[in-house]
Protein backbone atom coordinates (compact mmCIF):
# COMPACT_ATOMS: atom_id res chain seq x y z
CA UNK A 1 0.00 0.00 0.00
CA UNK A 2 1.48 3.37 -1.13
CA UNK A 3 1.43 6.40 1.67
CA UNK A 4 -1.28 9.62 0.40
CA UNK A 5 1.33 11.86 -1.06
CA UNK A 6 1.95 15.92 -0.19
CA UNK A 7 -0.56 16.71 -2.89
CA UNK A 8 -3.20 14.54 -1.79
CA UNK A 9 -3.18 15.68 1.83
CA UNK A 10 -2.82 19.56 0.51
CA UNK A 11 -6.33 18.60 -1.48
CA UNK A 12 -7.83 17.18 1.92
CA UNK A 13 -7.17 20.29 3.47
CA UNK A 14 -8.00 22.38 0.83
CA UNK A 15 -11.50 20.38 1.23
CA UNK A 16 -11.60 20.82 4.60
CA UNK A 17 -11.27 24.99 4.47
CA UNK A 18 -13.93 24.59 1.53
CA UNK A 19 -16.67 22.68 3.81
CA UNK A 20 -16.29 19.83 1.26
CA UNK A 21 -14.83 17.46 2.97
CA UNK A 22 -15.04 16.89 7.28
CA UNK A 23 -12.71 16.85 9.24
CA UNK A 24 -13.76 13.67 10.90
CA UNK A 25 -13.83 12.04 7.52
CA UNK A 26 -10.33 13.26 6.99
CA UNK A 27 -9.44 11.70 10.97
CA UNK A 28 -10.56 8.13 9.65
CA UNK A 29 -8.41 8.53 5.99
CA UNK A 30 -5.78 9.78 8.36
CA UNK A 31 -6.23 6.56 10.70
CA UNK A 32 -6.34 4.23 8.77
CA UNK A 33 -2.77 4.88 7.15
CA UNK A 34 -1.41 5.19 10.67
CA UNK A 35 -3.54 1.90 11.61
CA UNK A 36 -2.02 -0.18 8.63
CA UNK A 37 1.71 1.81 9.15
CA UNK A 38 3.15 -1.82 8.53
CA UNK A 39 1.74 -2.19 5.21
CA UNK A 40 2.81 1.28 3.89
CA UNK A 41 5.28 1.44 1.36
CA UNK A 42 7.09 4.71 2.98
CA UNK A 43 8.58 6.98 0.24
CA UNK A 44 8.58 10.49 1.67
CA UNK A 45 9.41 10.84 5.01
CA UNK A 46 7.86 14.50 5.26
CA UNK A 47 5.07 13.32 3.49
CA UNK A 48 4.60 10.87 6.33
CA UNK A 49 5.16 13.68 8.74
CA UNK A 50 2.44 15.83 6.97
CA UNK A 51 -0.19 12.74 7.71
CA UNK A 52 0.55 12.59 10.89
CA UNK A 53 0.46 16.17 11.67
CA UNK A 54 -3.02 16.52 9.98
CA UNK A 55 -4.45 13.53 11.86
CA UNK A 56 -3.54 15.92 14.89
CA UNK A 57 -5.32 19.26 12.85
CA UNK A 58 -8.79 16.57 13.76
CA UNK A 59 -9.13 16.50 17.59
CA UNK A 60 -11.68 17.71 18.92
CA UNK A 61 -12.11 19.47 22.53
CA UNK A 62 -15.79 19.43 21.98
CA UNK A 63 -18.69 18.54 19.57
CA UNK A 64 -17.81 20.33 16.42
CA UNK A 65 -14.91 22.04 17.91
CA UNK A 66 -11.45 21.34 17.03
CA UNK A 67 -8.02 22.17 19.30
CA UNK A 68 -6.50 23.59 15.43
CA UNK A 69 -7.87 26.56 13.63
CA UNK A 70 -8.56 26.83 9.69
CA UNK A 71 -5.55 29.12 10.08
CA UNK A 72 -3.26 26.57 11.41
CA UNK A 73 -4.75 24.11 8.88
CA UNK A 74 -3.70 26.59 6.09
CA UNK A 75 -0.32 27.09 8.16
CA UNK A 76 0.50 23.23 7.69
CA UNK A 77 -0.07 23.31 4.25
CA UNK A 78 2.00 26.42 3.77
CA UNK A 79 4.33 24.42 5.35
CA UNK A 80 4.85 21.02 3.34
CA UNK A 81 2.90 22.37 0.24
């Protein structure tokens, strides 16, 4: 199984600031990589880093209220994009 690249996790972002896609949604996509991390094919390390760090972007402190921003979503992707 081959890791989501930069691009793809830049586009789930991009969905998330666009209301198209959730962010719990993206927590599950983002799970299940980490949950099957011995069946990834690891290319790019950053890449990696970039899942992992958007998995965090999904908690939640309450219903429909997340510890990250849209700004630090947009900050992340600024950052590996």
């Amino acid at each position: 199984m081959k890791q989501p690249t930069r691009d793809e996790i830049t586009e789930r972002i991009k969905g998330i600031l666009d209301g198209k896609i959730s962010r719990d949604s993206t927590d599950d996509w983002v799970n299940y990589f980490i949950s099957h991390d011995d069946e990834i094919e690891l290319i790019d390390i950053e890449a990696w880093h970039y899942l992992i760090q958007l998995g965090t972007m999904c908690l939640q402190i309450a219903p429909n209220e997340y510890i990250y921003s849209s700004d630090d979503l947009l900050e992340l992707m600024k950052e590996y994009s």
